[in-house]
N, C-alpha and C. Protein backbone atom coordinates (compact mmCIF):
# COMPACT_ATOMS: atom_id res chain seq x y z
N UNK A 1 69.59 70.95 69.70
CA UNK A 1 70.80 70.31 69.23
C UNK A 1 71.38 71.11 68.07
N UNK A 2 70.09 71.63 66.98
CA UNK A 2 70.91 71.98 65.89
C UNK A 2 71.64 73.62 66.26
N UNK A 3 70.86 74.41 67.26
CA UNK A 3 71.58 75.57 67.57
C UNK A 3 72.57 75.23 68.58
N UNK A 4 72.81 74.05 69.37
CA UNK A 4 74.09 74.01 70.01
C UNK A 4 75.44 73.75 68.69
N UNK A 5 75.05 73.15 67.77
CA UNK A 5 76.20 73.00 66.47
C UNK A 5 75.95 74.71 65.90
N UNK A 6 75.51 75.21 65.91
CA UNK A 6 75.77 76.85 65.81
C UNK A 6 76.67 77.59 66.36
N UNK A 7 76.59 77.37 67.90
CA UNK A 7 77.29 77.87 68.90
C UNK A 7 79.09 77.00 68.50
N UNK A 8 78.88 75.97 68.44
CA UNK A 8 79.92 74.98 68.13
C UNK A 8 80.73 75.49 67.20
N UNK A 9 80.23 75.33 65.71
CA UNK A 9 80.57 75.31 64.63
C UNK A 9 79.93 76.39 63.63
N UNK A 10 79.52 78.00 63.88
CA UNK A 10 79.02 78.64 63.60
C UNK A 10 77.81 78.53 62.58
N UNK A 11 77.49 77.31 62.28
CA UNK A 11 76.64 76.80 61.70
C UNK A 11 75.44 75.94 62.27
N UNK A 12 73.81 75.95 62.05
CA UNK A 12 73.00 75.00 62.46
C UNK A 12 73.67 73.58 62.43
N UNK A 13 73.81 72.48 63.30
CA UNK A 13 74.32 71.50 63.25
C UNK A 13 73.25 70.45 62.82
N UNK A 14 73.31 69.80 62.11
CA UNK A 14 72.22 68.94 61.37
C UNK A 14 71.69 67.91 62.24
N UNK A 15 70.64 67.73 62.43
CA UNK A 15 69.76 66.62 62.99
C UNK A 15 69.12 65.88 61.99
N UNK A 16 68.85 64.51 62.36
CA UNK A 16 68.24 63.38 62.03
C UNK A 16 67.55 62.59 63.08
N UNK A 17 65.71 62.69 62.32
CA UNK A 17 64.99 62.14 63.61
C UNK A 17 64.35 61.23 62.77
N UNK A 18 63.78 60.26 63.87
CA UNK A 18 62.40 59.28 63.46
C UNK A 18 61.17 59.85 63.51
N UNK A 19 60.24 60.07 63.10
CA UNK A 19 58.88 59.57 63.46
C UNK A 19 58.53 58.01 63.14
N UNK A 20 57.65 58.01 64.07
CA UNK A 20 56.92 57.04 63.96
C UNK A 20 55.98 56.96 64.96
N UNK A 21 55.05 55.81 64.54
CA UNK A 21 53.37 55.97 64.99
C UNK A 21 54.24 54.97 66.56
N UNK A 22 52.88 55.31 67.42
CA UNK A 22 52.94 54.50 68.52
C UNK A 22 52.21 53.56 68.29
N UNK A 23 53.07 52.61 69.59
CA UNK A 23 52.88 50.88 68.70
C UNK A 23 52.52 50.53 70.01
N UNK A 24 51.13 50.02 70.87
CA UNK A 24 50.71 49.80 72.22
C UNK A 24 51.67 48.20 72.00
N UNK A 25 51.99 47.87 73.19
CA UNK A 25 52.85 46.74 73.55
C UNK A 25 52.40 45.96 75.13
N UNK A 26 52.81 44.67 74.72
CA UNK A 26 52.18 43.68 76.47
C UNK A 26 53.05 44.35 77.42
N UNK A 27 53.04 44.27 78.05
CA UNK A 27 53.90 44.46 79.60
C UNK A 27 54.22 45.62 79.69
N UNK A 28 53.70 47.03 78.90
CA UNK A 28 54.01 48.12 79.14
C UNK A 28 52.81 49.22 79.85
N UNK A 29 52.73 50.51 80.53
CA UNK A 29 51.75 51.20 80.67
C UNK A 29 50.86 51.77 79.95
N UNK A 30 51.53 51.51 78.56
CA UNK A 30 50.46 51.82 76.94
C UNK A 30 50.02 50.79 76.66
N UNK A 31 50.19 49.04 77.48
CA UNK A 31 49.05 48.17 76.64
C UNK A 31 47.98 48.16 76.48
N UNK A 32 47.14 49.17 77.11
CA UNK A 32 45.83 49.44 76.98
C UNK A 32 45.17 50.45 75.78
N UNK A 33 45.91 50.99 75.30
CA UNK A 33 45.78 52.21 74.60
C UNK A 33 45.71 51.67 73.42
N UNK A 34 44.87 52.58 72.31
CA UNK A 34 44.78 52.15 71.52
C UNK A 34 45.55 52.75 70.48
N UNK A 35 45.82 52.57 69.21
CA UNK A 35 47.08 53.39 68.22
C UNK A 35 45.98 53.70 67.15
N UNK A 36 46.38 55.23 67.05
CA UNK A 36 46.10 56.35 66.52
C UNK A 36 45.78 55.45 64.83
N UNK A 37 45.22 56.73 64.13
CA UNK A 37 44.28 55.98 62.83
C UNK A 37 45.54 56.41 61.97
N UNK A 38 45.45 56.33 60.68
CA UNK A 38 46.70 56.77 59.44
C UNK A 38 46.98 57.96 59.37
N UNK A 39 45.27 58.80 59.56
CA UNK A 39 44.86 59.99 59.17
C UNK A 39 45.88 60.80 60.28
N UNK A 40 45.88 60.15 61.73
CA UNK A 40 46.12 61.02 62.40
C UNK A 40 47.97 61.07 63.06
N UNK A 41 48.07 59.96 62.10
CA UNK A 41 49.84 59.97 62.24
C UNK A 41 49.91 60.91 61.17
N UNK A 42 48.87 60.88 60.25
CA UNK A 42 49.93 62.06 58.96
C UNK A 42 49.77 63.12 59.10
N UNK A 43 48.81 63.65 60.08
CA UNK A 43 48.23 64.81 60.60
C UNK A 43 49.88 65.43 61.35
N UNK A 44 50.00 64.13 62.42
CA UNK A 44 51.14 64.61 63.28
C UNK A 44 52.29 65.00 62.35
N UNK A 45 52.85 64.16 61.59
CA UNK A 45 53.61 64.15 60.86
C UNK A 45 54.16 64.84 60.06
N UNK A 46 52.91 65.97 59.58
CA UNK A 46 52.91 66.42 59.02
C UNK A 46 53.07 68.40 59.77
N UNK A 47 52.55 68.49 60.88
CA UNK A 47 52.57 69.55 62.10
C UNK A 47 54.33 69.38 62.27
N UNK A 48 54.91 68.15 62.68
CA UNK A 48 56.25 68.38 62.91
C UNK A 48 57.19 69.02 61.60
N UNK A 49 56.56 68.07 60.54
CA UNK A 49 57.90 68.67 59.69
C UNK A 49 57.11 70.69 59.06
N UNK A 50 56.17 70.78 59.43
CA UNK A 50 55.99 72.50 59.19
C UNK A 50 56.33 73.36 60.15
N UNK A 51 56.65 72.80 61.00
CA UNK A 51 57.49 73.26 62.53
C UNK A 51 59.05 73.17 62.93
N UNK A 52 59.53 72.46 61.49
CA UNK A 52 60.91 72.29 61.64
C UNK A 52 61.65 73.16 60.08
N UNK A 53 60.65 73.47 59.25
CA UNK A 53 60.77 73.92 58.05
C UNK A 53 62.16 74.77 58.01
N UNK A 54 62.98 75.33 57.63
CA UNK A 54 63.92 75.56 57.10
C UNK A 54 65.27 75.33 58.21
N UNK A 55 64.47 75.14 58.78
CA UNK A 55 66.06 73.51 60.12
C UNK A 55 66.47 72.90 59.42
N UNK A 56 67.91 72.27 59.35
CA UNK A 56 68.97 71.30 59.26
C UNK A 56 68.66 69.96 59.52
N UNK A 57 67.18 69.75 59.28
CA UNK A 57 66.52 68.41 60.35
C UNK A 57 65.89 67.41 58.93
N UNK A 58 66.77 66.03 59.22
CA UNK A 58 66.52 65.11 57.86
C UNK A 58 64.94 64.01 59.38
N UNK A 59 64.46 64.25 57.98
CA UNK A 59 63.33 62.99 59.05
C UNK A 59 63.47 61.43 58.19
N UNK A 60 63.20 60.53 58.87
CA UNK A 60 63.09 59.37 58.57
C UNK A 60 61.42 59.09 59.07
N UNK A 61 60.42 58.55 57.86
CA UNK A 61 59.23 58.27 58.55
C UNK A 61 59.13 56.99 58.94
N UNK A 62 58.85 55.84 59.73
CA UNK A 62 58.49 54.87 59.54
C UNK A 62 57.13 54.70 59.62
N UNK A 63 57.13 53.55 58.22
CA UNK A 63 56.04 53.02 57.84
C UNK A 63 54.88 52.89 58.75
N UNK A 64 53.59 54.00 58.64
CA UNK A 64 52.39 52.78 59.42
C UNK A 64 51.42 52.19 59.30
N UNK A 65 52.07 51.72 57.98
CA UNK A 65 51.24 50.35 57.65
C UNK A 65 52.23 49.29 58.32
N UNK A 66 53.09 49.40 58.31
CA UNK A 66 53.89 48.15 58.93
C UNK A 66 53.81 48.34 60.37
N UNK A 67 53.77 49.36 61.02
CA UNK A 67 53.45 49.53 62.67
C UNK A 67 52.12 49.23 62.20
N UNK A 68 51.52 49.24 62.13
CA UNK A 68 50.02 48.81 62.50
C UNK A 68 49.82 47.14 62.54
N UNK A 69 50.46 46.53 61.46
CA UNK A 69 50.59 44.87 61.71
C UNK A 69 50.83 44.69 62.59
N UNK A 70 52.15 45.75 63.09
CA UNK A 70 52.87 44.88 64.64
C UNK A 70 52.19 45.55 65.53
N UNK A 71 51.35 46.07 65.80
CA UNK A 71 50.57 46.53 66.64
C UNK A 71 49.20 45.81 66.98
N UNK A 72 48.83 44.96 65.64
CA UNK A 72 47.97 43.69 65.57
C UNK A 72 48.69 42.74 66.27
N UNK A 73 49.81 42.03 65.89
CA UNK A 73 50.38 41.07 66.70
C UNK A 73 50.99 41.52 67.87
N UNK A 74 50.84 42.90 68.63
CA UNK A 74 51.66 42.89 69.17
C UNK A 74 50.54 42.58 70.94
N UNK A 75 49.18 43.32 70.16
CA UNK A 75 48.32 43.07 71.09
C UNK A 75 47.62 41.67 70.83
N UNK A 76 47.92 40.82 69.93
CA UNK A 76 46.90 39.65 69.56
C UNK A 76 46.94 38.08 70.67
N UNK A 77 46.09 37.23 70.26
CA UNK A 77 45.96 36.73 71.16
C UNK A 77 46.45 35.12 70.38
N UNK A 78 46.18 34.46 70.41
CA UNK A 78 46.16 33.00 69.84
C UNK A 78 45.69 32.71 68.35
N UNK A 79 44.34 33.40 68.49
CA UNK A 79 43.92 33.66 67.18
C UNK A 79 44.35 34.45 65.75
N UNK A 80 45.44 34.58 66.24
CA UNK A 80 46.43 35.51 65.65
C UNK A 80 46.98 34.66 64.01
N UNK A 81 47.33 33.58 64.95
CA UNK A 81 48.25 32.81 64.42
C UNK A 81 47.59 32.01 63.05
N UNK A 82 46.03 32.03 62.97
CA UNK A 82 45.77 31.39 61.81
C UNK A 82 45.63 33.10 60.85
N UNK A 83 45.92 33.96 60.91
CA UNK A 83 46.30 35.18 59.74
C UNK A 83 47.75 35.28 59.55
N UNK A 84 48.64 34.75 60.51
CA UNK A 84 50.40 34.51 60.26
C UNK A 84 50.44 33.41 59.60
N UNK A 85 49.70 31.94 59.56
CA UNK A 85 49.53 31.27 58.58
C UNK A 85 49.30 31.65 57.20
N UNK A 86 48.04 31.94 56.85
CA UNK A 86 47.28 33.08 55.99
C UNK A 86 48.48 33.62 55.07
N UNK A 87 48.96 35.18 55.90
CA UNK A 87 50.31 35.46 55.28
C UNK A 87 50.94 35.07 54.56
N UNK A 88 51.69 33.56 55.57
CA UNK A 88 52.74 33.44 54.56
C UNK A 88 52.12 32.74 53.86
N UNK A 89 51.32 32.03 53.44
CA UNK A 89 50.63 31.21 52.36
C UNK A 89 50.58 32.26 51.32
N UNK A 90 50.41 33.54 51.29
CA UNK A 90 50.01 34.33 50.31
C UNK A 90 51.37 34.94 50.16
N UNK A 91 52.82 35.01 50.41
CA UNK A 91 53.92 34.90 50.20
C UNK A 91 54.47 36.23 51.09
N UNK A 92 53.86 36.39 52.85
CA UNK A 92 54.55 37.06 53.20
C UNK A 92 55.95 36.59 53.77
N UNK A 93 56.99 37.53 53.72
CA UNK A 93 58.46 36.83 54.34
C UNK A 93 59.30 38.59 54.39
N UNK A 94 60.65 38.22 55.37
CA UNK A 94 60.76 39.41 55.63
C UNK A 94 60.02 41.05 55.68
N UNK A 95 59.33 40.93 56.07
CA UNK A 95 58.35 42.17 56.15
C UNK A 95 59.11 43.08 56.72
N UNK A 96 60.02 43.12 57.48
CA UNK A 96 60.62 44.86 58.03
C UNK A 96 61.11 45.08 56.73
N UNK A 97 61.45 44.29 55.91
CA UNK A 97 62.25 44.94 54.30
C UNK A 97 60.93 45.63 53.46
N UNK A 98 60.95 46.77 53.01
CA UNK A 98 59.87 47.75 52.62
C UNK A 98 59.68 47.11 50.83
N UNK A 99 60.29 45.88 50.36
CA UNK A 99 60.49 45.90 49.35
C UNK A 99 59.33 44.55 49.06
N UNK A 100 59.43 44.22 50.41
CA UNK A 100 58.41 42.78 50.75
C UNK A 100 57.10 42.92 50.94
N UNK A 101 57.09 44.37 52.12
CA UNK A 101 55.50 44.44 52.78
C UNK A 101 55.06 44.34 51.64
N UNK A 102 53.29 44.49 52.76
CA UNK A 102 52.48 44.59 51.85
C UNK A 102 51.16 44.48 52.93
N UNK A 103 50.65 45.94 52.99
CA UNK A 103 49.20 45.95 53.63
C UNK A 103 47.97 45.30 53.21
N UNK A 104 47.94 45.15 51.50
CA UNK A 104 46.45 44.58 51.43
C UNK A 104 47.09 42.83 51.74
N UNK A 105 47.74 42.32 50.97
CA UNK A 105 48.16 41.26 51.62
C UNK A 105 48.17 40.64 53.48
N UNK A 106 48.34 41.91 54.27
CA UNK A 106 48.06 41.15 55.40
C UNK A 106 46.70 41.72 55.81
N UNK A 107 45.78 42.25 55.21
CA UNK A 107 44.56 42.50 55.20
C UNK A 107 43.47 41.60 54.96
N UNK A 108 44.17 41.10 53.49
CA UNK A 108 43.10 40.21 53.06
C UNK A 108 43.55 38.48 53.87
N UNK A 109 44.53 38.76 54.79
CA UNK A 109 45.39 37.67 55.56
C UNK A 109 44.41 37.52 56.94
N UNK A 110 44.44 38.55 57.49
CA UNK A 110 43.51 39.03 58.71
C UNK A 110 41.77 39.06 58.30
N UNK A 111 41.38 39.26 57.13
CA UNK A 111 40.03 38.94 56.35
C UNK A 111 39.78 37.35 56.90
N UNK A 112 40.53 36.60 55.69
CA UNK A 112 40.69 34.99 55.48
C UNK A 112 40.41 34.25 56.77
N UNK A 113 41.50 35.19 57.85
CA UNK A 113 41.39 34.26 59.50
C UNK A 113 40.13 34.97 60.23
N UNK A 114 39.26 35.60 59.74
CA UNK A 114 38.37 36.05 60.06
C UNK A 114 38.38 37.01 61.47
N UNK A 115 39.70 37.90 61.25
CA UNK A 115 40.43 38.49 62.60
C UNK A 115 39.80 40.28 61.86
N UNK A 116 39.43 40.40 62.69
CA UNK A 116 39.27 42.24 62.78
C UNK A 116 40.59 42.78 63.55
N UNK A 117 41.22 43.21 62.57
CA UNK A 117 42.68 43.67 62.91
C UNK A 117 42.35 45.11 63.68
N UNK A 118 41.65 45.62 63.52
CA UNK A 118 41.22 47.43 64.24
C UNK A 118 40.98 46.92 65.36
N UNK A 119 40.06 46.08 65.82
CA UNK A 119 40.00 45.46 67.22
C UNK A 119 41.21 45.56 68.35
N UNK A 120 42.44 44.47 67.48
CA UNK A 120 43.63 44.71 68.04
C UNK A 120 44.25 45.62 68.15
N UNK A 121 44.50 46.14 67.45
CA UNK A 121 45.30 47.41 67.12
C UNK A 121 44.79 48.74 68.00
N UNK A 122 43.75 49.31 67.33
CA UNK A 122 43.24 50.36 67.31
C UNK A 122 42.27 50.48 68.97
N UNK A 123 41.19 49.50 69.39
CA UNK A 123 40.69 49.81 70.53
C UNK A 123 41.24 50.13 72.21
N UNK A 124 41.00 50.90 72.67
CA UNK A 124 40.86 51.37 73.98
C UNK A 124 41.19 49.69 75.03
N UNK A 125 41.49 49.48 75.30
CA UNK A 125 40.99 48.08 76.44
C UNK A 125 40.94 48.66 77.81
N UNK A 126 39.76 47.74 78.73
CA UNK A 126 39.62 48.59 79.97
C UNK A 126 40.36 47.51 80.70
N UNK A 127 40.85 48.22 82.05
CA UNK A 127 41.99 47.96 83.01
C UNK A 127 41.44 46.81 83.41
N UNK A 128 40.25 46.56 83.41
CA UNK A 128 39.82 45.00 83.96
C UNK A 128 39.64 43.68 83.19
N UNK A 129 39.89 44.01 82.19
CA UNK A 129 40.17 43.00 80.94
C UNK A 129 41.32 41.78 80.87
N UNK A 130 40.77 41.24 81.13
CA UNK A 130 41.95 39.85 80.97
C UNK A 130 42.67 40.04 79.82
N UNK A 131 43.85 40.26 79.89
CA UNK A 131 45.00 40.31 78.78
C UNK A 131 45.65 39.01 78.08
N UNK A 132 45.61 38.64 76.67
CA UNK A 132 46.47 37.43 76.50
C UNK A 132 47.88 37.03 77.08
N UNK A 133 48.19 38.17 77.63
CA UNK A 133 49.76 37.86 77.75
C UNK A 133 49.93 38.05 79.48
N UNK A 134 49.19 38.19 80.10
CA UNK A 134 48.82 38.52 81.29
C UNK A 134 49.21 37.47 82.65
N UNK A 135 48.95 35.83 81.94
CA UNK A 135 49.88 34.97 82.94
C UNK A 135 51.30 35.05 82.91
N UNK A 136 52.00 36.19 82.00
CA UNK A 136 53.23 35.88 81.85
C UNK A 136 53.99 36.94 83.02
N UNK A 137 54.91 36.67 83.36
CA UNK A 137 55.31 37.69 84.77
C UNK A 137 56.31 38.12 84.04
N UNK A 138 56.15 39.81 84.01
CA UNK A 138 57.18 40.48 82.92
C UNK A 138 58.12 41.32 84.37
N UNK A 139 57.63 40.96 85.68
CA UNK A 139 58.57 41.80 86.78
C UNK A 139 57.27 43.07 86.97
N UNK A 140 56.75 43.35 86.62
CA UNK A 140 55.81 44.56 87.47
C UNK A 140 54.39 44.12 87.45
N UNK A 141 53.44 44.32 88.70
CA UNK A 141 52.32 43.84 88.39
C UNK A 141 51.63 44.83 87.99
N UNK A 142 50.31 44.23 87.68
CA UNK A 142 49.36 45.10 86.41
C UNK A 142 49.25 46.43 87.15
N UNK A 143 48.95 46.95 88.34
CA UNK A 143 48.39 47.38 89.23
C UNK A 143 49.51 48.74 89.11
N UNK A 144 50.99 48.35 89.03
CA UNK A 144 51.96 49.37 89.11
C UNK A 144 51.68 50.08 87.37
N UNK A 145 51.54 49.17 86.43
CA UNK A 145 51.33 49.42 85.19
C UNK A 145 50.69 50.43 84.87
N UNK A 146 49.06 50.33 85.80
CA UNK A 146 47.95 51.14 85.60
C UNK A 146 48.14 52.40 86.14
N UNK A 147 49.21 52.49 87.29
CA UNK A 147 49.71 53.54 87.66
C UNK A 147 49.98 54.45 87.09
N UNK A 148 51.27 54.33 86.10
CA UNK A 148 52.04 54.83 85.11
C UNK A 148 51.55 55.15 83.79
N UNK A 149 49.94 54.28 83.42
CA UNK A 149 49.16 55.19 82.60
C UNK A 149 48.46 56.18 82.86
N UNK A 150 48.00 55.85 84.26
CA UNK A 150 47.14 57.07 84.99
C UNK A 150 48.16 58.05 85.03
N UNK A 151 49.43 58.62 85.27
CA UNK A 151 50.05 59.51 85.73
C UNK A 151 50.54 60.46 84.05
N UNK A 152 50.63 59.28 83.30
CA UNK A 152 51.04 59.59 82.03
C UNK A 152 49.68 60.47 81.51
N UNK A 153 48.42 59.83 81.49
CA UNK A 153 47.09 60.85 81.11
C UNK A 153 47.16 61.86 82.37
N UNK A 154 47.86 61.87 83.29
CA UNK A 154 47.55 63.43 83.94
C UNK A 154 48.69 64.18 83.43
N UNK A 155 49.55 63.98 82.65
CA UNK A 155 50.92 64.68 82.32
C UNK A 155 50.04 65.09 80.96
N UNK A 156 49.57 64.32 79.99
CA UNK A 156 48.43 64.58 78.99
C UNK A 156 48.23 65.81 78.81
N UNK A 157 47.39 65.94 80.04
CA UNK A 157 45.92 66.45 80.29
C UNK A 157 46.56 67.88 80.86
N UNK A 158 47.69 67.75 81.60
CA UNK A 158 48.39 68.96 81.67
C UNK A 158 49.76 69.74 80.78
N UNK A 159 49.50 69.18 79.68
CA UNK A 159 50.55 69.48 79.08
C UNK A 159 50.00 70.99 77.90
N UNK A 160 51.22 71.83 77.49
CA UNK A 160 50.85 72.76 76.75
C UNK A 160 50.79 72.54 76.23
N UNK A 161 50.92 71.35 75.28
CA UNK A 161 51.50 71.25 73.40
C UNK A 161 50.52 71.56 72.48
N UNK A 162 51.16 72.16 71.33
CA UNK A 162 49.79 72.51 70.39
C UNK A 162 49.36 70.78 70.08
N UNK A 163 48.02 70.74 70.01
CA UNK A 163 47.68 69.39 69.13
C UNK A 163 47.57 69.19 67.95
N UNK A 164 47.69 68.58 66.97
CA UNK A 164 47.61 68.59 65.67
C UNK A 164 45.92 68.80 65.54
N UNK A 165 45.67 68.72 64.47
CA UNK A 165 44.04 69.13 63.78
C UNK A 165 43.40 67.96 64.20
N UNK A 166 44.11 66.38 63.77
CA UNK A 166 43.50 65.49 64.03
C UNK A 166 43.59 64.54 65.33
N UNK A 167 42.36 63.77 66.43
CA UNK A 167 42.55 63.56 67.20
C UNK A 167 42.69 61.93 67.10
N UNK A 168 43.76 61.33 67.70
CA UNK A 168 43.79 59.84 67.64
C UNK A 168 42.23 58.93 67.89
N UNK A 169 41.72 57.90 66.96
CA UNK A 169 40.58 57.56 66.82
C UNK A 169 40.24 56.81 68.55
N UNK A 170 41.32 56.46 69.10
CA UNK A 170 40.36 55.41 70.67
C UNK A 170 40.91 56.15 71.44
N UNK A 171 40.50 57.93 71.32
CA UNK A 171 40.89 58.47 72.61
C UNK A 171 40.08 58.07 73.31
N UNK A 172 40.74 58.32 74.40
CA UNK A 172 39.88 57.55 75.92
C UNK A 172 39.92 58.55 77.13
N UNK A 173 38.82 59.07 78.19
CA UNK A 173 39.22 59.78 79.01
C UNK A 173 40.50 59.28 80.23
N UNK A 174 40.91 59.73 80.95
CA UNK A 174 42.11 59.34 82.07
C UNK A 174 41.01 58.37 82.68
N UNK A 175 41.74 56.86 83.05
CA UNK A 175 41.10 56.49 84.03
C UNK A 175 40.83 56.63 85.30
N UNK A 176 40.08 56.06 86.40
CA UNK A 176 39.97 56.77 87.22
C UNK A 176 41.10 55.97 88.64
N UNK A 177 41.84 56.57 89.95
CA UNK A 177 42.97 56.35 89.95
C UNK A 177 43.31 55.20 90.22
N UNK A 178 44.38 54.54 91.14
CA UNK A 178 44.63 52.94 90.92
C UNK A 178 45.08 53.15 91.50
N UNK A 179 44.86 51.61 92.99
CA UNK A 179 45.67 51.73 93.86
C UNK A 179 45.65 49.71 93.93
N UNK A 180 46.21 49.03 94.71
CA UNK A 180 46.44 47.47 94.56
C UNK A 180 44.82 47.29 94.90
N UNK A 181 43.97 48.05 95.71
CA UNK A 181 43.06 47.61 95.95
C UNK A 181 41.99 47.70 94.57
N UNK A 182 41.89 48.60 93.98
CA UNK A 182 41.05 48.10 92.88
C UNK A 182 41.12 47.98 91.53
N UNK A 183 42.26 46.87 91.47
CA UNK A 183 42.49 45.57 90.72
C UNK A 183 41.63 44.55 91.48
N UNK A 184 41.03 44.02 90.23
CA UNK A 184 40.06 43.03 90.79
C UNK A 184 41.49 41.52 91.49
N UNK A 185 40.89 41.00 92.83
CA UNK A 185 41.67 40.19 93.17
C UNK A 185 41.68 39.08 92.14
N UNK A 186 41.31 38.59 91.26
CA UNK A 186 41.94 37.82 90.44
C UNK A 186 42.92 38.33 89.31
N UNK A 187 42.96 39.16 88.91
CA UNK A 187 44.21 40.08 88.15
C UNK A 187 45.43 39.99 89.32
N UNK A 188 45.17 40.96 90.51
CA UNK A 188 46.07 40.45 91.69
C UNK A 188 47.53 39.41 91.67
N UNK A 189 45.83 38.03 92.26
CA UNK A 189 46.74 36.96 92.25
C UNK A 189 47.72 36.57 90.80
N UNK A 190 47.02 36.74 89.71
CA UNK A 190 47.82 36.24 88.28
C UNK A 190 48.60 37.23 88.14
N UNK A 191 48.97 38.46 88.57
CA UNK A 191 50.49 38.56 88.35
C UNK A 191 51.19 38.57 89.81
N UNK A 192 50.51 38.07 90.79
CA UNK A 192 51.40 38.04 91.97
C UNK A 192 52.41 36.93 91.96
């Protein structure tokens, strides 16, 4: 982009990007995956902007301490809800405002409800695992899901990219492949 504003405007044309950490989510082909440690977003983070060094390129980081909460609730289950209690008792409110967070606060929130937040967040889950969010019919069943992670770890696994130094903490090898038949028939039926 910034050498097409060269060609344009005889000048590098300025870019503005995000980083940010990956945030595993329900109903997607990354709900299984687990999200990378602090160490190894700043690792990344830090490879991009020495790779963009005297570019026209403004970065915006987002927070991951605040992706990591929502990466707790985003995989959590019921039990969730007595550390969102917790919270706000201890005066969380607007949290996307950076002026509000506050990591030890939803730490010692997730402590109190006696929730191991790395659990959520951070672990691997295997394809046969009953999911909390799993009776809910998001339009694709699990089976197409598992697909699209399997194809995504062979794009992985064949890709050139340099890697940063540090490796995300719940790497996991590619699973092995997926077809409707082995999804266990009760996964099946609950999203059929």
């Amino acid at each position: 982009v910034s050498f097409q504003g060269k060609a344009a405007l005889g000048r590098l044309g300025g870019v503005n990007a995000t980083i940010s950490p990956f945030v595993p989510k329900p109903h997607t082909a990354f709900q299984w995956e687990g999200m990378a440690t602090f160490e190894h977003f700043q690792a990344v983070r830090d490879h991009i902007r020495a790779r963009s060094r005297g570019l026209p390129i403004r970065f915006k980081v987002n927070s991951p301490d605040r992706n990591y909460v929502e990466a707790v609730m985003s995989r959590g289950d019921r039990r969730i809800g007595k550390a969102l209690v917790e919270a706000w008792k201890r005066g969380s409110k607007f949290e996307a405002w950076d002026e509000h967070f506050s990591l030890p606060r939803w730490q010692e929130s997730f402590a109190a409800a006696g929730i191991d937040a790395d659990w959520y967040a951070r672990r691997t889950i295997k394809p046969d695992e009953i999911l909390p969010w799993e009776h809910l019919d998001a339009g694709l069943p699990k089976w197409v899901l598992l697909k699209d992670d399997q194809r995504a770890h062979e794009f992985d696994a064949q890709s050139k990219m340099v890697a940063p130094a540090a490796a995300p903490a719940a790497a996991s090898p590619a699973p092995p492949p997926v077809t409707p038949a082995a999804v266990p028939a009760a996964t099946q039926e609950a999203v059929a």
